[in-house]
Protein backbone atom coordinates (compact mmCIF):
# COMPACT_ATOMS: atom_id res chain seq x y z
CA UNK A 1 0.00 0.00 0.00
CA UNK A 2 2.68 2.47 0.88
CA UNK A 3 4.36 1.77 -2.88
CA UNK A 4 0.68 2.29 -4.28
CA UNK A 5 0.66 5.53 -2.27
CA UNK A 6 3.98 6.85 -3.58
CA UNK A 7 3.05 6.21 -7.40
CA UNK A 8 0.07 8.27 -7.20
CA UNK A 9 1.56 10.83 -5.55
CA UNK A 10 4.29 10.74 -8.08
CA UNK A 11 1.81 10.95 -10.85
CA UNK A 12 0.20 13.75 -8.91
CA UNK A 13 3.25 15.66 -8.91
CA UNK A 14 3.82 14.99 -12.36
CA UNK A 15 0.64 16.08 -13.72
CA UNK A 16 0.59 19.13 -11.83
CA UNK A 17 3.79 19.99 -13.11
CA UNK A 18 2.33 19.68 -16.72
CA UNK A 19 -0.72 21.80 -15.86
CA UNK A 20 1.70 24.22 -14.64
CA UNK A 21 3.70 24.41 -18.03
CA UNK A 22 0.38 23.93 -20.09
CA UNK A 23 -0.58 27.50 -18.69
CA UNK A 24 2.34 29.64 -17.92
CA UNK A 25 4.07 29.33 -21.61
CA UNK A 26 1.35 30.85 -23.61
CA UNK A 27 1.81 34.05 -21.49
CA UNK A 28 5.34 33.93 -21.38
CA UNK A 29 5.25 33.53 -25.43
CA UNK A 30 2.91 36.16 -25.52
CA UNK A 31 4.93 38.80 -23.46
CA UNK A 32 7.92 37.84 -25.29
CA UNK A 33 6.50 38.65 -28.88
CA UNK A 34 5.45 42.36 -27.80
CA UNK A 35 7.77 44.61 -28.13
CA UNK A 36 8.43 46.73 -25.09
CA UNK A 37 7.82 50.60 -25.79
CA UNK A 38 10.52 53.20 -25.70
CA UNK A 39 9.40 56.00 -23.35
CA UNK A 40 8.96 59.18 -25.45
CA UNK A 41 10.61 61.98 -25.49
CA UNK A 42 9.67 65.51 -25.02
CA UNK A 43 8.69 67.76 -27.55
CA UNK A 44 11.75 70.26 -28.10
CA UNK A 45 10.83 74.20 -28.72
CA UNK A 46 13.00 75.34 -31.72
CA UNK A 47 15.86 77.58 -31.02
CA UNK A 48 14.84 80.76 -32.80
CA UNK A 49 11.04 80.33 -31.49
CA UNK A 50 9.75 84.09 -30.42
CA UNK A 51 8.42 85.16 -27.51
CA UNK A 52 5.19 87.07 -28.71
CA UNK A 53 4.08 87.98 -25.46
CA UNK A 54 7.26 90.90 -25.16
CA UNK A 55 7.14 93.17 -28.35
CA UNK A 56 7.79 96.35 -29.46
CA UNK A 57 6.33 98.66 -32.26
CA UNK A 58 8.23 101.17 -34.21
CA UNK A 59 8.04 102.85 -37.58
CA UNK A 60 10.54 103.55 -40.40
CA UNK A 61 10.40 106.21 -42.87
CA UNK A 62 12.70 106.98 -46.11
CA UNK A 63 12.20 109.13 -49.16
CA UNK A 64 14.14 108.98 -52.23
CA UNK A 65 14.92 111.91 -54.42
CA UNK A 66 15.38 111.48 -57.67
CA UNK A 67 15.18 113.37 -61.01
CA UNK A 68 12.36 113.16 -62.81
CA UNK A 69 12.04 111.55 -66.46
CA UNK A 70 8.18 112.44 -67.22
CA UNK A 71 6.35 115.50 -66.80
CA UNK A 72 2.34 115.92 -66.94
CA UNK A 73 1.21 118.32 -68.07
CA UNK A 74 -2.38 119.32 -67.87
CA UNK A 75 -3.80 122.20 -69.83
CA UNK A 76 -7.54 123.73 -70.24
CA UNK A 77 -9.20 125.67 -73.28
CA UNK A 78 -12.19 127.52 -72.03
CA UNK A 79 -14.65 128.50 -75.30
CA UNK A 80 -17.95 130.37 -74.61
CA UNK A 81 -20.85 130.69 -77.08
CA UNK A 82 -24.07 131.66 -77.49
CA UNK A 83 -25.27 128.07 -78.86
CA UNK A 84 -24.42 124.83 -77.92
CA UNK A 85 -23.28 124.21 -81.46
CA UNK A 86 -21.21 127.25 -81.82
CA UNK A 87 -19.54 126.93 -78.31
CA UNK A 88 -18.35 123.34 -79.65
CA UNK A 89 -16.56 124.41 -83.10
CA UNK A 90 -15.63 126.69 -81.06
CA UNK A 91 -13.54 124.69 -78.93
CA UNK A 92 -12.50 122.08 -81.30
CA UNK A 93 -10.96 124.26 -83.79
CA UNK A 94 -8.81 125.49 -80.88
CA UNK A 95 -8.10 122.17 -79.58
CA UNK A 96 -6.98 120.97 -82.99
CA UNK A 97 -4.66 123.48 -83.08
CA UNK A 98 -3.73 122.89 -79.44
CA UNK A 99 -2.64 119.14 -80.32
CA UNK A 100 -1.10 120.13 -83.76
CA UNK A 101 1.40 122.35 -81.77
CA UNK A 102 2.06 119.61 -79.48
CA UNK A 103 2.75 117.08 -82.17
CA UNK A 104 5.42 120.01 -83.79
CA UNK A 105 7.78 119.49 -80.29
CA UNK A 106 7.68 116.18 -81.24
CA UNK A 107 5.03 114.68 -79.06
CA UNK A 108 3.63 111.50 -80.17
CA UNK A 109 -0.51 110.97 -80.55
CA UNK A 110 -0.63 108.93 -78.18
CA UNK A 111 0.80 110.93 -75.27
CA UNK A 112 -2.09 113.51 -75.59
CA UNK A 113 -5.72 112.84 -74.13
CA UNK A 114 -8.78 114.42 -72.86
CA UNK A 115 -8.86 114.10 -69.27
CA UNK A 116 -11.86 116.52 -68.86
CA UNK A 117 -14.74 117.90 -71.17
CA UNK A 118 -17.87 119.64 -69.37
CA UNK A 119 -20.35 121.67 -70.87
CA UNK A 120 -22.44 123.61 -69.04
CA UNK A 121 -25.22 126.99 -69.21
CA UNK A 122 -24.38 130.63 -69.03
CA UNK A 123 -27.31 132.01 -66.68
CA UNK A 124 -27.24 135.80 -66.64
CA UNK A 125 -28.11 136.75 -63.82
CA UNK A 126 -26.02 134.27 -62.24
CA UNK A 127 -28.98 133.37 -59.91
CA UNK A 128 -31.48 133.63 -62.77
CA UNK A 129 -33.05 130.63 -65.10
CA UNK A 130 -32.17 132.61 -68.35
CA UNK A 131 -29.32 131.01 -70.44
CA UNK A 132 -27.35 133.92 -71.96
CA UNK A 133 -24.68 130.95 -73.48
CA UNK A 134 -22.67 128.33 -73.39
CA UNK A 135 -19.22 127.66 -72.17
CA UNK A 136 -16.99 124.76 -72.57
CA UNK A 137 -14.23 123.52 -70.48
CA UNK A 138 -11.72 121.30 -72.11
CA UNK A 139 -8.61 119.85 -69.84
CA UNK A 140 -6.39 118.04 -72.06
CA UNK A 141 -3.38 115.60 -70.59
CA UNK A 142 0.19 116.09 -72.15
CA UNK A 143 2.71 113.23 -71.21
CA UNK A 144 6.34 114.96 -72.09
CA UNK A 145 8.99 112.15 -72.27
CA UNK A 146 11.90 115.59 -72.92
CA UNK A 147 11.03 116.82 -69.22
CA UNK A 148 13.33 119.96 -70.49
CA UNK A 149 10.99 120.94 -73.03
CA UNK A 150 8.02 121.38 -70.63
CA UNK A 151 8.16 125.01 -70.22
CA UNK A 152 8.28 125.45 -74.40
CA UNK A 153 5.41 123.31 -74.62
CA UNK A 154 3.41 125.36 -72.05
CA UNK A 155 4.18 128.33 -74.34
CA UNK A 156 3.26 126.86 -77.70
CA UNK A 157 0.06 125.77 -76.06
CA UNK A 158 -1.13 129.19 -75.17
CA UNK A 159 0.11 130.42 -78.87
CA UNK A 160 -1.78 128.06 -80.24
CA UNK A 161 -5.11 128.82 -78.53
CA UNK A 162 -5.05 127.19 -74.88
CA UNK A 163 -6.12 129.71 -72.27
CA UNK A 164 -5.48 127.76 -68.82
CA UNK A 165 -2.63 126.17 -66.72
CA UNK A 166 -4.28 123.65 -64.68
CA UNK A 167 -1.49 121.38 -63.25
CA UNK A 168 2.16 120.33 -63.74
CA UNK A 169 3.56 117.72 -62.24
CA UNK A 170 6.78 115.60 -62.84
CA UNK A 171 7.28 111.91 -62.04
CA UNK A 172 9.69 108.82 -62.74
CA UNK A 173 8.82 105.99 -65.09
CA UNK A 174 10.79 103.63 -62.44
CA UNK A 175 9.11 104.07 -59.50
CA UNK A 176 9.23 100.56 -58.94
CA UNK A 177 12.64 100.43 -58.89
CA UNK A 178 13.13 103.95 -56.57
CA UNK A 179 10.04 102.91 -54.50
CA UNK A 180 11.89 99.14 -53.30
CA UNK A 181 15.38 101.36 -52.32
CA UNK A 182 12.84 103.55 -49.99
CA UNK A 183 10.76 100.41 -48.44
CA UNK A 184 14.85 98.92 -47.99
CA UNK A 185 15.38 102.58 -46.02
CA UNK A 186 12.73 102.40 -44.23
CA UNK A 187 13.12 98.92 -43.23
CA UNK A 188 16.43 99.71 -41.72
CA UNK A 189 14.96 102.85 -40.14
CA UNK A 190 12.36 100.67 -38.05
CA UNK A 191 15.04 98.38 -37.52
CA UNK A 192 17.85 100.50 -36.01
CA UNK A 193 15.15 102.36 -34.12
CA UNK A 194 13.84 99.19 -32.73
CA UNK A 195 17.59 98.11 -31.13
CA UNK A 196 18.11 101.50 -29.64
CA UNK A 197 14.53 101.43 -27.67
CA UNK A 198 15.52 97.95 -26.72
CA UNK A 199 18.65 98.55 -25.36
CA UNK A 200 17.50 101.50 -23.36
CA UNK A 201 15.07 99.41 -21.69
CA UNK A 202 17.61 96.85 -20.96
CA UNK A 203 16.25 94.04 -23.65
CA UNK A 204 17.36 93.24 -27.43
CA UNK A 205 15.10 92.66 -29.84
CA UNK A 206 13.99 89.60 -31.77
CA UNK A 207 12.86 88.31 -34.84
CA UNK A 208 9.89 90.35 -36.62
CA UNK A 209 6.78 89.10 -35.73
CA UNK A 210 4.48 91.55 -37.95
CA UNK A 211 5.36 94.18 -40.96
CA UNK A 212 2.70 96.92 -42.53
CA UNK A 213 3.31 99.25 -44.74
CA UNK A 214 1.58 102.68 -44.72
CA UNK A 215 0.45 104.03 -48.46
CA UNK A 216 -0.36 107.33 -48.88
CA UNK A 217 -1.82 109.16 -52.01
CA UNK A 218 -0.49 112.40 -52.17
CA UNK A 219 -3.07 114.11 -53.75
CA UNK A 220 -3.07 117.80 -54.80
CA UNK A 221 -6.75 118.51 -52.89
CA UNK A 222 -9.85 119.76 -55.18
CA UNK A 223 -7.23 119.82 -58.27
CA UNK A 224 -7.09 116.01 -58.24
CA UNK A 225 -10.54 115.59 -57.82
CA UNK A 226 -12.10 118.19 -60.61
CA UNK A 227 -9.12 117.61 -63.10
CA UNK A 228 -6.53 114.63 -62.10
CA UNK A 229 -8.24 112.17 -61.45
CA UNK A 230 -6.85 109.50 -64.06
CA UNK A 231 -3.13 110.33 -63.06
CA UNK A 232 -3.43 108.63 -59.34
CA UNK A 233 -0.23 106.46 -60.50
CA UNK A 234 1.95 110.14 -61.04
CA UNK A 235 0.37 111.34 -57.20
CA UNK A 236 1.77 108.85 -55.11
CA UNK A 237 4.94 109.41 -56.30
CA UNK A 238 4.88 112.89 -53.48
CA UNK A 239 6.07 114.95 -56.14
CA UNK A 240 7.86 117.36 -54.55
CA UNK A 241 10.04 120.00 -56.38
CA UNK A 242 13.08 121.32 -55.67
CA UNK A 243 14.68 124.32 -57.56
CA UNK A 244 18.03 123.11 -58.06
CA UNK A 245 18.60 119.39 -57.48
CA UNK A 246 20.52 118.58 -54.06
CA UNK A 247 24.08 117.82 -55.27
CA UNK A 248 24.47 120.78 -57.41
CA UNK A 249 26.01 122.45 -54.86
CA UNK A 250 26.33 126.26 -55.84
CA UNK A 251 24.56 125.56 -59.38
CA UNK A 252 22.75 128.53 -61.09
CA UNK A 253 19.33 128.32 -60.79
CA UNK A 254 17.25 127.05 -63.45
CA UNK A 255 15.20 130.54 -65.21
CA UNK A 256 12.67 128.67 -67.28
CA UNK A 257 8.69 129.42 -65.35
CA UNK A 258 8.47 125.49 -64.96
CA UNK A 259 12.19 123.72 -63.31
CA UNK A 260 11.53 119.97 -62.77
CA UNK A 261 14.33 119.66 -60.09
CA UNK A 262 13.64 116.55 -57.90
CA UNK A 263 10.74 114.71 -56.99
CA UNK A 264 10.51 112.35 -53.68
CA UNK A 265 9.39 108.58 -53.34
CA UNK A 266 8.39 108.18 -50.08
CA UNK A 267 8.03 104.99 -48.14
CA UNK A 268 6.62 104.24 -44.42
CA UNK A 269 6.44 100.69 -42.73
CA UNK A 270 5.54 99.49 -39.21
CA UNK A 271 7.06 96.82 -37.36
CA UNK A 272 6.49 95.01 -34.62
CA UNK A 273 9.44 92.70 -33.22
CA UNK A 274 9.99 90.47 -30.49
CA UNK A 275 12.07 91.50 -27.85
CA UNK A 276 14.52 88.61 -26.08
């Protein structure tokens, strides 16, 4: 009995072991096919990354002088009448001869338009409803490409018939080119200004976090508006005319009525920049 009692409790033993190796490789299988995960790392911030929340908000401002390779000029024939019909021959027979002299300097078709043509009753009285005529008022637009020759051409103009003056202005066929050297200025103008404010306060600035630039239109008041108002492009140029040009030192002065000088591009930015 005691040799019966060992066997089973061999074959106990036995099959206990199996049950124990029956159940504890699947999971050891399984925990050795899954990869174990490599802890992530933290998100870096990037070494040039602004700081938005410390800023500082300066403008820059640079004009360019430059002489001028265009001139516009604008010129108005005034024609009165006692018909409608009459008033008009009128002022096309002087106009003709207006544009006639203009082609004899050499000024091409093409460079001469009608910028403003307004017809309009005589009432005499003033205040009354009687119409005592007609009056015409004719604004033609003369593009000179020989800026030299714009005080001649004012004069053949009123030989020939025209009786008004009704703007003159002189501007440069590159602007693009003179208008990117002032944003450039300007630019550096914000930018120097910028460090100096920093540096007083004890900080440096950044990288630029926001740039605007400011446009203007230099217009020339109720002149643009009754007469100029298809030249905006020659306005925002700031024409601005200077007797004798800056470098030309003790120069004699120009006598003609009209002296094209210089004219100004003008260019304004804003910029806000971080501040480290």
């Amino acid at each position: 009995m005691k040799h019966i009692s060992t066997f089973v409790s061999a074959v106990l033993a036995v099959v206990l072991i199996l049950l124990l190796l029956n159940t504890g490789l699947p999971s050891f299988n399984a925990h050795a096919a899954t990869p174990t995960p490599e802890p992530q790392q933290p998100a870096q911030e990037t070494e040039n990354a602004c700081n938005a929340d410390r800023t500082i908000q300066v403008s820059g401002t640079a004009v360019v002088n430059v002489a001028p390779d265009r001139a516009l000029i604008q010129l108005g024939v005034e024609s009165n009448g006692k018909s409608p019909k009459e008033v008009q021959g009128r002022n096309a027979a002087t106009i003709k001869k207006v544009i006639k002299a203009m082609k004899g300097l050499g000024v091409e078709a093409r460079y001469i338009s009608t910028d403003r043509y307004i017809i309009q009753p005589i009432y005499k009285p003033y205040d009354s409803l009687y119409i005592d005529g007609y009056r015409i008022y004719n604004v033609i637009s003369i593009t000179m490409l020989d800026v030299d020759k714009t005080s001649e051409a004012i004069v053949v103009a009123f030989q020939a018939g025209a009786n008004q003056v009704v703007d003159v202005e002189f501007y440069t066929s590159e602007l693009r080119k003179y208008r990117d050297q002032a944003r450039e200025l300007a630019m550096k103008a914000a930018s120097e200004k910028a460090a100096a404010l920093s540096q007083a306060a004890g900080a440096d600035t950044d990288c630029v976090l926001q740039i605007n630039e400011n446009t203007h239109s230099y217009l020339n008041g109720w002149n643009w508006w009754w007469y100029g108002a298809n030249n905006q492009n020659v306005w925002t140029q700031n024409a601005v005319q200077n007797v004798t040009p800056s470098d030309s030192g003790s120069a004699p002065v120009d006598d003609s009525p009209v002296s094209a000088g210089q004219i100004s591009v003008r260019a304004e930015v804003s910029v806000t920049f971080a501040l480290k």
